[in-house]
N, C-alpha and C. Protein backbone atom coordinates (compact mmCIF):
# COMPACT_ATOMS: atom_id res chain seq x y z
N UNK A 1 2.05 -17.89 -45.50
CA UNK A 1 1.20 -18.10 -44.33
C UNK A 1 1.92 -17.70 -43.05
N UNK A 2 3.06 -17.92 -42.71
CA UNK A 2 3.91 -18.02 -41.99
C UNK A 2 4.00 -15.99 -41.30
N UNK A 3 4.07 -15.35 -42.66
CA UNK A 3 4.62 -14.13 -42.73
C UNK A 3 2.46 -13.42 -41.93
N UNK A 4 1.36 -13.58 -42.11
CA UNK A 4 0.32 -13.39 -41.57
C UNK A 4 0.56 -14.00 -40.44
N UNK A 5 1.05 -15.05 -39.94
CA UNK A 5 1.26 -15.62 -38.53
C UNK A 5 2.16 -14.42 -37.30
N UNK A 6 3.03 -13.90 -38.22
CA UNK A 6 3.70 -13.05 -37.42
C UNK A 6 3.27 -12.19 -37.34
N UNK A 7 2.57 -11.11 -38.59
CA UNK A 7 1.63 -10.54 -38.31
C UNK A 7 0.66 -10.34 -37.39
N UNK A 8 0.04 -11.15 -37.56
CA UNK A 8 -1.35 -11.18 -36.13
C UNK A 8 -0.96 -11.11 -34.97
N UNK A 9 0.65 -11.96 -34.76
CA UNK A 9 1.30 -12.02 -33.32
C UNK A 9 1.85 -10.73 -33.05
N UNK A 10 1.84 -9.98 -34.01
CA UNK A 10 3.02 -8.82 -34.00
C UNK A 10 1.93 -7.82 -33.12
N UNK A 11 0.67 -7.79 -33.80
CA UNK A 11 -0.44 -7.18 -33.62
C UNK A 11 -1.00 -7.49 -32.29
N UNK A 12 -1.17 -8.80 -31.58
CA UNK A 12 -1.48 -9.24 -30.74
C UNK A 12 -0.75 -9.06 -29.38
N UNK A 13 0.54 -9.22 -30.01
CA UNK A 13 1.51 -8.77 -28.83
C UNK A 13 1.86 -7.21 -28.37
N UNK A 14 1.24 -6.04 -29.42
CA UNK A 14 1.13 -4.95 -29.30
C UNK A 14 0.84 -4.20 -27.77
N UNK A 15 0.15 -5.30 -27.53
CA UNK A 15 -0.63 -4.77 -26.02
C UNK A 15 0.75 -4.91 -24.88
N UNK A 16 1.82 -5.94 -25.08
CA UNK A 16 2.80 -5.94 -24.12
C UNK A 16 3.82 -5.08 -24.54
N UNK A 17 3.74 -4.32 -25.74
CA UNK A 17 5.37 -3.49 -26.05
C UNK A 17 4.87 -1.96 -25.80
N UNK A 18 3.40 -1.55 -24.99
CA UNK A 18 2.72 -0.10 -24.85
C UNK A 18 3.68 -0.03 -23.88
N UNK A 19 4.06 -0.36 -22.75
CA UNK A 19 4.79 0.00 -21.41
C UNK A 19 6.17 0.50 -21.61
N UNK A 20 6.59 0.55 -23.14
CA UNK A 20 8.32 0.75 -23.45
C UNK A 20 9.14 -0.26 -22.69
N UNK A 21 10.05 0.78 -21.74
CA UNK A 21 10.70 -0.18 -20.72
C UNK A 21 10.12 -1.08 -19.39
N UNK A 22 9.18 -0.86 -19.63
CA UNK A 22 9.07 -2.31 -18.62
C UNK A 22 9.27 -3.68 -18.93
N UNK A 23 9.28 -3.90 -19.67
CA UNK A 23 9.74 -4.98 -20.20
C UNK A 23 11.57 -5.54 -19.52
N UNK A 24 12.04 -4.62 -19.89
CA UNK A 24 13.33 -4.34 -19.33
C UNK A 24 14.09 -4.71 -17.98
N UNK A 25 14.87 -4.97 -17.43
CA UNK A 25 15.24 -5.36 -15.92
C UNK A 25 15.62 -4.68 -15.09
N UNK A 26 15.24 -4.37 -14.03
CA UNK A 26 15.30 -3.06 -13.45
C UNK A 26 16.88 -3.14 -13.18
N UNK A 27 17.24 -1.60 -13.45
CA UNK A 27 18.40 -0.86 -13.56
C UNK A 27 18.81 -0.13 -12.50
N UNK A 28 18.30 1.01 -12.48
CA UNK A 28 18.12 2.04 -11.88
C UNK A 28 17.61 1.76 -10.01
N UNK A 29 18.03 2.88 -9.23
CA UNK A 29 17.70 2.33 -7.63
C UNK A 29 16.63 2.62 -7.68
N UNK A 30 15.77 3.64 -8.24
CA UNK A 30 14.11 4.15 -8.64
C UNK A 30 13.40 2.46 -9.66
N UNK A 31 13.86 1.84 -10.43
CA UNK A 31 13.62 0.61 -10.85
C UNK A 31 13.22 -0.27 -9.80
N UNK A 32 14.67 -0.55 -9.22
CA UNK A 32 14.31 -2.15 -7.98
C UNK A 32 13.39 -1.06 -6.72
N UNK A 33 13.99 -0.02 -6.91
CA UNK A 33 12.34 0.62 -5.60
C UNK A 33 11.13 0.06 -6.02
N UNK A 34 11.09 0.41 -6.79
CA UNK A 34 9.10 0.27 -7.75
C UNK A 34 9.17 -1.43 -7.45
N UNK A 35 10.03 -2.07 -7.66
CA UNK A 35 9.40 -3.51 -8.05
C UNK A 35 9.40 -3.86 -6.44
N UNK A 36 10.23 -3.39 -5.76
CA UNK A 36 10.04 -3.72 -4.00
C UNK A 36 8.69 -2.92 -3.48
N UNK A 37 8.17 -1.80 -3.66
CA UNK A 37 6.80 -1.22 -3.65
C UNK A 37 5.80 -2.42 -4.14
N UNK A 38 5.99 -2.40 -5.54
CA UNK A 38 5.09 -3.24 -5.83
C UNK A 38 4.65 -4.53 -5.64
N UNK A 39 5.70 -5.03 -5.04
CA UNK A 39 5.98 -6.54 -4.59
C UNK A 39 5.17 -6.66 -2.63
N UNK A 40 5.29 -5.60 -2.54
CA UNK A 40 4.31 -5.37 -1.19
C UNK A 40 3.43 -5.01 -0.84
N UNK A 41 3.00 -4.54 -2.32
CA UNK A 41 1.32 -4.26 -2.41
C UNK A 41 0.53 -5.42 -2.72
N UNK A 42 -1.07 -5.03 -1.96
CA UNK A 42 -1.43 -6.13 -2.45
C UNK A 42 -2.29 -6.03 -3.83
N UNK A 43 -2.27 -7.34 -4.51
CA UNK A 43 -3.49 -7.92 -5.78
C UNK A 43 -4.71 -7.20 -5.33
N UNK A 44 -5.09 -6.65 -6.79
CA UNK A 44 -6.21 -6.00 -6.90
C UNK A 44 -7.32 -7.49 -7.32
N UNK A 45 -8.25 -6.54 -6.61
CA UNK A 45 -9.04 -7.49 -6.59
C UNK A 45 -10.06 -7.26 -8.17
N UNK A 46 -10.82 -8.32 -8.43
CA UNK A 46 -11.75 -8.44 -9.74
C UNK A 46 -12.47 -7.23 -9.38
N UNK A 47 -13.05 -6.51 -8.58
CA UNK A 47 -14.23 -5.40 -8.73
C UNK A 47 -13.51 -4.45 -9.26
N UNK A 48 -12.41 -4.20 -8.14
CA UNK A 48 -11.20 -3.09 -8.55
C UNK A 48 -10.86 -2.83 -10.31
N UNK A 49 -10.63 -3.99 -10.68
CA UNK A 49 -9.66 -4.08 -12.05
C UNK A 49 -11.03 -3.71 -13.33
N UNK A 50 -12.20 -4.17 -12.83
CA UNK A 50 -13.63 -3.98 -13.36
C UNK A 50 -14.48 -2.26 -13.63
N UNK A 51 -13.36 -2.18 -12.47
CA UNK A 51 -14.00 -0.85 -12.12
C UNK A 51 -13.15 0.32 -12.92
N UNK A 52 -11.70 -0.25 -13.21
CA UNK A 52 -10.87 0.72 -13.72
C UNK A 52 -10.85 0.58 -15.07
N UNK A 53 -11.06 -0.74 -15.16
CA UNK A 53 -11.16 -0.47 -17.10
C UNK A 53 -12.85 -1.04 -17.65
N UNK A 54 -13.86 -1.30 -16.81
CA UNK A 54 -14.60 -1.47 -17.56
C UNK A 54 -15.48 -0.43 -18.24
N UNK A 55 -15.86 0.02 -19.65
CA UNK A 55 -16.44 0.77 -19.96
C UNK A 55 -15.44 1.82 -20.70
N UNK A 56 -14.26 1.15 -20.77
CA UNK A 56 -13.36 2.12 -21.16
C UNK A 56 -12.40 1.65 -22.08
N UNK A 57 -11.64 2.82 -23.23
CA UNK A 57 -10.74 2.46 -24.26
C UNK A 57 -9.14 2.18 -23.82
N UNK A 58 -8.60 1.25 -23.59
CA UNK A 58 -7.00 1.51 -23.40
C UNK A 58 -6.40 1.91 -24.50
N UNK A 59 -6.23 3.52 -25.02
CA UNK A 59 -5.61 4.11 -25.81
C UNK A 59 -4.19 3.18 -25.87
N UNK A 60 -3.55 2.80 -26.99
CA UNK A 60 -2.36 2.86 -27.34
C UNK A 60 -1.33 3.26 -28.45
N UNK A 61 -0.31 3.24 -28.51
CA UNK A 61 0.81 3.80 -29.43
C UNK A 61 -0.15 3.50 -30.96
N UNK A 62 -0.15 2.32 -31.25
CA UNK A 62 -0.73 2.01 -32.84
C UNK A 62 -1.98 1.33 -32.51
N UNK A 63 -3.10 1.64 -31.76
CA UNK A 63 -4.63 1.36 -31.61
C UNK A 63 -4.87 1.35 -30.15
N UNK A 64 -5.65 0.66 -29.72
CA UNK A 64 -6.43 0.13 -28.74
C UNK A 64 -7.58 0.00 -28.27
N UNK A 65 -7.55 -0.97 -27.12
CA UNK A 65 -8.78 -2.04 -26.95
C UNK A 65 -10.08 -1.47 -25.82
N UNK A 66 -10.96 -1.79 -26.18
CA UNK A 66 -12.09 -1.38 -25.69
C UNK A 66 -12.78 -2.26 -25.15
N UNK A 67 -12.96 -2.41 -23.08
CA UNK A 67 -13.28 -3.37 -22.14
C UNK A 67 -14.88 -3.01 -21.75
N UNK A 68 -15.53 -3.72 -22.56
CA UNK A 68 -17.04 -3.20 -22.55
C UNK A 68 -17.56 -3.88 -21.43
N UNK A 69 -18.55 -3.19 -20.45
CA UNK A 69 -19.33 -4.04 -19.16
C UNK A 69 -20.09 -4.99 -19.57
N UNK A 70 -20.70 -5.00 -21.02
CA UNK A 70 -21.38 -6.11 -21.22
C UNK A 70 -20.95 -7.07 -22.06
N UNK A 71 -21.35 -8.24 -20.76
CA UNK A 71 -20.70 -9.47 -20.91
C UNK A 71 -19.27 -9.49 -21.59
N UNK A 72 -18.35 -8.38 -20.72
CA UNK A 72 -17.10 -8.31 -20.88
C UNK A 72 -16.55 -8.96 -22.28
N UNK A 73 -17.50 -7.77 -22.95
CA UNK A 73 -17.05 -8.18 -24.59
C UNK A 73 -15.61 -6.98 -24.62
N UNK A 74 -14.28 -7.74 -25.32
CA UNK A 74 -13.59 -6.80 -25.77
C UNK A 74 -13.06 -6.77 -27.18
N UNK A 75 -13.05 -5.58 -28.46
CA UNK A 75 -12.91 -5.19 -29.11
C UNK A 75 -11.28 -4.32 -29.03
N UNK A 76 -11.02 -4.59 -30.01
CA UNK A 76 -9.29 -3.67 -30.27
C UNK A 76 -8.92 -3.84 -31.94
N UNK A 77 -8.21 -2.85 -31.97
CA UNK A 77 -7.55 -2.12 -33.52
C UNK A 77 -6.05 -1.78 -33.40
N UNK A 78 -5.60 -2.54 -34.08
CA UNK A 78 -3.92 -1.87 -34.37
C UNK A 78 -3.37 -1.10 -35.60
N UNK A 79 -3.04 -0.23 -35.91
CA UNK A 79 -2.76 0.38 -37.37
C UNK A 79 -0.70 0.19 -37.01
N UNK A 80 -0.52 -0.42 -38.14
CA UNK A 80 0.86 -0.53 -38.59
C UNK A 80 0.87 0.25 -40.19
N UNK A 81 1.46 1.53 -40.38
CA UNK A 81 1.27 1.75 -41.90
C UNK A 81 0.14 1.98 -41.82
N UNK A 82 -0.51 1.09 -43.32
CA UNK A 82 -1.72 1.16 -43.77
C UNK A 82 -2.25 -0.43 -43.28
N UNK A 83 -2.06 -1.49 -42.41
CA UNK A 83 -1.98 -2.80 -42.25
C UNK A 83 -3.19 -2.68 -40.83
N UNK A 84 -3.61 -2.99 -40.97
CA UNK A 84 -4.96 -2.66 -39.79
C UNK A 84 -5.10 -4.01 -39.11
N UNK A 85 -5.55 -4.28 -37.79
CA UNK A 85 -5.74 -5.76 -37.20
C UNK A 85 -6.68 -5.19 -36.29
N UNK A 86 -7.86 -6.09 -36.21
CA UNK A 86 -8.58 -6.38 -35.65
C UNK A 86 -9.24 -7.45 -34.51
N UNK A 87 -9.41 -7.05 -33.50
CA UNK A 87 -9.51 -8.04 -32.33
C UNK A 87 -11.04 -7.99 -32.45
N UNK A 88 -11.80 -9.22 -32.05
CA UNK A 88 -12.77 -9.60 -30.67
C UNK A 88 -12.52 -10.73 -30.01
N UNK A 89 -13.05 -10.56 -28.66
CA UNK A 89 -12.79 -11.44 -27.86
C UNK A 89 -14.01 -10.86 -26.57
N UNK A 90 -13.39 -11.86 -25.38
CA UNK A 90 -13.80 -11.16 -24.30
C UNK A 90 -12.96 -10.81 -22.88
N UNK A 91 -13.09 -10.37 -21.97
CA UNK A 91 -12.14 -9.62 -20.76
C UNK A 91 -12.57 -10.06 -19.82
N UNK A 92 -11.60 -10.41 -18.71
CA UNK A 92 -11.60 -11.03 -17.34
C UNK A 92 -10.89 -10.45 -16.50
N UNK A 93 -11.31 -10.45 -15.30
CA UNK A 93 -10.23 -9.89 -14.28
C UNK A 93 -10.27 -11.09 -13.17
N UNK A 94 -9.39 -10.85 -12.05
CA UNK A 94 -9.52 -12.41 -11.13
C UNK A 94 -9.14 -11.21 -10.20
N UNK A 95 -9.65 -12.00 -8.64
CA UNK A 95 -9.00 -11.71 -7.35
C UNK A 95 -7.60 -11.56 -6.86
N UNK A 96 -6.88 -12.15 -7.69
CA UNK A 96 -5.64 -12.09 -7.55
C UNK A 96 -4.50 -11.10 -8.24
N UNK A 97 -5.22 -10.02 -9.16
CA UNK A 97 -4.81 -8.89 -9.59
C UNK A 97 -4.70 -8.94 -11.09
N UNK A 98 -5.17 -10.33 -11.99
CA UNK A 98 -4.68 -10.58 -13.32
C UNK A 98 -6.22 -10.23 -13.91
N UNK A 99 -5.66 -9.21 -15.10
CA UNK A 99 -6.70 -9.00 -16.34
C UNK A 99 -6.14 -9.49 -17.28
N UNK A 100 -7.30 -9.99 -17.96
CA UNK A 100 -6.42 -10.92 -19.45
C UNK A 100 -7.64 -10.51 -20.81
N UNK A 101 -7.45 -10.23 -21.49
CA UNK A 101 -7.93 -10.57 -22.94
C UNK A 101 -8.06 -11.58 -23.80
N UNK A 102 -8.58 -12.26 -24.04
CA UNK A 102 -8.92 -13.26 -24.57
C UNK A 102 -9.25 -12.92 -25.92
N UNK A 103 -8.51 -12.86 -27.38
CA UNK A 103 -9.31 -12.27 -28.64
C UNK A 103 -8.56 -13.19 -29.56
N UNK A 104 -9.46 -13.22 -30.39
CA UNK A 104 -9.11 -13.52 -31.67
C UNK A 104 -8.61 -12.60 -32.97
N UNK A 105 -7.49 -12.50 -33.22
CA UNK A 105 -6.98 -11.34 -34.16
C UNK A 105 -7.20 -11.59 -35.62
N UNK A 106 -7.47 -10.54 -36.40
CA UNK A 106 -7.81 -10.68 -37.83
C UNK A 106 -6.93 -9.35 -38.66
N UNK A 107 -6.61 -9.79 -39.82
CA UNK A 107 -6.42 -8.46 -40.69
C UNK A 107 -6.79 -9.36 -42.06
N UNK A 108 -6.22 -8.67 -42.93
CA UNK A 108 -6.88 -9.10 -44.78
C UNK A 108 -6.22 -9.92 -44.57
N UNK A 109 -4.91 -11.21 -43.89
CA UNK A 109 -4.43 -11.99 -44.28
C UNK A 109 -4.92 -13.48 -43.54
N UNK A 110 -5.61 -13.05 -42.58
CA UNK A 110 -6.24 -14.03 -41.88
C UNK A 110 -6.37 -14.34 -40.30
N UNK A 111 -6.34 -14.69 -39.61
CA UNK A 111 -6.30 -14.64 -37.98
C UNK A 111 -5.89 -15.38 -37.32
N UNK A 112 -5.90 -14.90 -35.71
CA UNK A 112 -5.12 -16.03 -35.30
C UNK A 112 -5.76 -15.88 -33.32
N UNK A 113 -6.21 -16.60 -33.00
CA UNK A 113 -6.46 -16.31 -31.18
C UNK A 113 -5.14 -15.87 -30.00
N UNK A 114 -5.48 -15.02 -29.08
CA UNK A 114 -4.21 -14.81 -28.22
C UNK A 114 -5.10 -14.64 -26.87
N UNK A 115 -3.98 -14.75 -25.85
CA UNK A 115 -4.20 -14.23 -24.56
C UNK A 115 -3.26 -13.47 -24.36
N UNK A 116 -3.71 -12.44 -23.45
CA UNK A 116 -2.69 -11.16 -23.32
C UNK A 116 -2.72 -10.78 -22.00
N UNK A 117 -2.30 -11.09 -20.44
CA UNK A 117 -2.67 -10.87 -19.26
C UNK A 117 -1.69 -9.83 -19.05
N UNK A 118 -1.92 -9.08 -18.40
CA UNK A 118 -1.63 -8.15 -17.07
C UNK A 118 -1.54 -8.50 -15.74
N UNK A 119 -0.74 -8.38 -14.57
CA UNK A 119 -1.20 -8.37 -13.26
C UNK A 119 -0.88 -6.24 -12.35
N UNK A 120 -1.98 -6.83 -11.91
CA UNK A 120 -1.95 -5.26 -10.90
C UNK A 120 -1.89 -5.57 -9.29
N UNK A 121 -0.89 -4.54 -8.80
CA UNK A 121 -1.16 -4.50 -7.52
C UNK A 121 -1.23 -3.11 -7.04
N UNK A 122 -2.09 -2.87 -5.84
CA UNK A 122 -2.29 -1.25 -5.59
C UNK A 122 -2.15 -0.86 -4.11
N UNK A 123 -1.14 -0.20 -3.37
CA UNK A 123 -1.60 0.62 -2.17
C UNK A 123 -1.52 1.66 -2.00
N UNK A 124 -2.11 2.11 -1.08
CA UNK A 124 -2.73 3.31 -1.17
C UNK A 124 -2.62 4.40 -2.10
N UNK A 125 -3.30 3.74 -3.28
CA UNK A 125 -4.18 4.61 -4.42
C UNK A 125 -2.97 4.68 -5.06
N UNK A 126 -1.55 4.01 -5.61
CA UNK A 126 -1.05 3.54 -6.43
C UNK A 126 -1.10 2.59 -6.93
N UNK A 127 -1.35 2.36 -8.74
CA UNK A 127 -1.74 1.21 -8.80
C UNK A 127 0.25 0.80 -9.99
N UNK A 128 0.60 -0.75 -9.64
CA UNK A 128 1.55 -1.00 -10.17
C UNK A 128 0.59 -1.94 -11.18
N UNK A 129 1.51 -2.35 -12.44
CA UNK A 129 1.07 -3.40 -13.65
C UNK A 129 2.74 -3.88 -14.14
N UNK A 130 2.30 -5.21 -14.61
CA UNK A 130 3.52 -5.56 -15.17
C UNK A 130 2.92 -6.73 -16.27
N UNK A 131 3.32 -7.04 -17.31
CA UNK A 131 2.65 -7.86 -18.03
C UNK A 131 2.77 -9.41 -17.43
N UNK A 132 2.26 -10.45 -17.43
CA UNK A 132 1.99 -11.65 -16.71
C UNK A 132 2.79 -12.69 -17.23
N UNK A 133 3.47 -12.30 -18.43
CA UNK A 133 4.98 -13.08 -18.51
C UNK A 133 5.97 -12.41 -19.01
N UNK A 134 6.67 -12.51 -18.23
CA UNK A 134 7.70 -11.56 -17.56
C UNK A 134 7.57 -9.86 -17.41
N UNK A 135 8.70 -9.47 -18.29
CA UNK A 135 8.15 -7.85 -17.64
C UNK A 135 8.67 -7.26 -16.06
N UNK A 136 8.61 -6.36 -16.13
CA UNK A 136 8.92 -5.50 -14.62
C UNK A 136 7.86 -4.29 -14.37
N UNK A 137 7.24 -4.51 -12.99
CA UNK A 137 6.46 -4.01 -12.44
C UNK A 137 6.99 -2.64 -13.01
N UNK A 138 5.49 -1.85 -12.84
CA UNK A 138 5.85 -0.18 -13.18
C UNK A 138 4.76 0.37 -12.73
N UNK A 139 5.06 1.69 -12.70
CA UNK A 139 3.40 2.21 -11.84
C UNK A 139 2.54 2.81 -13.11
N UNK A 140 1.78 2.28 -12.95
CA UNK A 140 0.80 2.40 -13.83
C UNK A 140 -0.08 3.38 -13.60
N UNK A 141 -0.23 3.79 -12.33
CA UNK A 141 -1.01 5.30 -11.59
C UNK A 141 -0.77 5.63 -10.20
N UNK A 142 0.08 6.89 -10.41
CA UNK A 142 0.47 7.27 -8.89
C UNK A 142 -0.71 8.17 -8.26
N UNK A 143 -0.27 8.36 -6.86
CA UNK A 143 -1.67 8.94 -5.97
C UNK A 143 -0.96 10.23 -5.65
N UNK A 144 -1.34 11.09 -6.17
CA UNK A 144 -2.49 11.64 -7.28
C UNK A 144 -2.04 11.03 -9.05
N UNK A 145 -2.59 11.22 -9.64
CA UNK A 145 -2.26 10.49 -11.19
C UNK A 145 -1.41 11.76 -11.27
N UNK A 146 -0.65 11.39 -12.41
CA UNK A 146 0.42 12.17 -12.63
C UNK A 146 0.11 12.16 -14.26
N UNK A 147 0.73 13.42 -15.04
CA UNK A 147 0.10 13.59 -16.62
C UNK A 147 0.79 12.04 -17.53
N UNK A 148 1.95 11.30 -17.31
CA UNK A 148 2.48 10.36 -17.78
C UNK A 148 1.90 9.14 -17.63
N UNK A 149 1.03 9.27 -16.65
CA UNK A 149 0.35 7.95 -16.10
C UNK A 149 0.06 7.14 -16.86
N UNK A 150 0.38 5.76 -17.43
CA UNK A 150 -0.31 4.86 -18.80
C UNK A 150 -1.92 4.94 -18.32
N UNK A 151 -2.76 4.68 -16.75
CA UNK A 151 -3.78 5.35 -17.04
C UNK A 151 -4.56 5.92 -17.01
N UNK A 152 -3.92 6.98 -17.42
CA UNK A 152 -5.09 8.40 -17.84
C UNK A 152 -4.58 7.96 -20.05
N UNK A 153 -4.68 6.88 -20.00
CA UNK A 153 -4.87 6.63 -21.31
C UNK A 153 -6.12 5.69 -21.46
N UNK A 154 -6.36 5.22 -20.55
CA UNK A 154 -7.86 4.36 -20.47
C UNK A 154 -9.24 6.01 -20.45
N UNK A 155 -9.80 5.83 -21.39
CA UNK A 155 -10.60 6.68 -21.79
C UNK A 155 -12.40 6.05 -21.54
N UNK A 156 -12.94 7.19 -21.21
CA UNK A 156 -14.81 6.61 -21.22
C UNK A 156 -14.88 6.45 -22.55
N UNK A 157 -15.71 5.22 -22.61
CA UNK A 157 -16.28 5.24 -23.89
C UNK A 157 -15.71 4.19 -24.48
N UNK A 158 -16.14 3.59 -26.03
CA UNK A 158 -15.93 2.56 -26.98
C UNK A 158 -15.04 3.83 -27.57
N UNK A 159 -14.13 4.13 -27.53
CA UNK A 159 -13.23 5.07 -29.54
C UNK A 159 -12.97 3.97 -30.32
N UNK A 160 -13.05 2.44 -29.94
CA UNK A 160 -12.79 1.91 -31.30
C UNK A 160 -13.78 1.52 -31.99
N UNK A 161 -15.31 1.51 -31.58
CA UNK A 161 -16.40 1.50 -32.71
C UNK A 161 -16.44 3.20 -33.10
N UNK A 162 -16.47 4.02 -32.16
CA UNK A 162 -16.24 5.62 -32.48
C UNK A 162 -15.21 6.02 -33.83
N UNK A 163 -14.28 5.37 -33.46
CA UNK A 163 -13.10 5.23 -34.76
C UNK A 163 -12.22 6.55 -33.95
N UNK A 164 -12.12 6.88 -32.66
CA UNK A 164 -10.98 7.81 -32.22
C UNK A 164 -9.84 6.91 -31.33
């Protein structure tokens, strides 16, 4: 039981290990720049955060989740191997820059509920993200987007009922 527990978490927590090094403590003088940028921008607001992912897939490394406008239903898929996990839940954003997921995870061994938040802050038309426990700010989209951007990985459309 124990070994499906980690599972689902492994799966669940998927959404905080997409950023690579952010996670990480800033190093680099380009590192503590970004987190001093970002630390002086302000919280995106709920329309903002609504506006950037609703209706859309957050492509990731082994699946991802799909932030539907209605009634902020969200859906997500992880492939490990041949080991597949499955989310529903639903999606929130707040005034204060935090999107969170709310899902319940499943694979053949059984399931388990998570929350998974984000916070964003944006000026002028850079937007920073850092995951909502712990983590280090990173830019998540520079002005103009740049081809590395994590997102220009948020895609139109459901691909995870699509299956892309």
């Amino acid at each position: 039981m124990s070994s499906i527990r980690f599972s689902i978490a492994g799966a669940a927590f998927s959404v905080l290990l997409l950023t690579g090094a952010a996670g990480a403590a800033p190093g680099t003088e380009a590192d503590i720049a970004v987190q001093k940028m970002a630390l002086a921008a302000a919280p995106m607001s709920a329309a903002a955060l609504e506006q950037l992912y609703g209706g859309r897939t957050w492509r990731w490394n082994d699946g991802g989740g799909y932030f539907s406008t209605k009634k902020h239903r969200f859906t997500a898929v992880t492939r490990k191997g041949t080991a597949r996990s499955f989310a529903t839940g639903r999606w929130f954003a707040t005034d204060g820059g935090k999107l969170c997921m709310k899902a319940y995870w499943s694979n053949a061994g059984g399931g388990s509920g998570a929350i998974t938040c984000f916070l964003h802050r944006e000026q002028d038309g850079v937007v920073y993200q850092k995951p909502n426990l712990g983590g280090q700010w990173y830019v998540f989209r520079h002005n103009p987007v740049q081809k590395d951007d994590e997102a220009r990985k948020l895609l139109r459309g459901d691909r995870i009922r699509q299956g892309r």
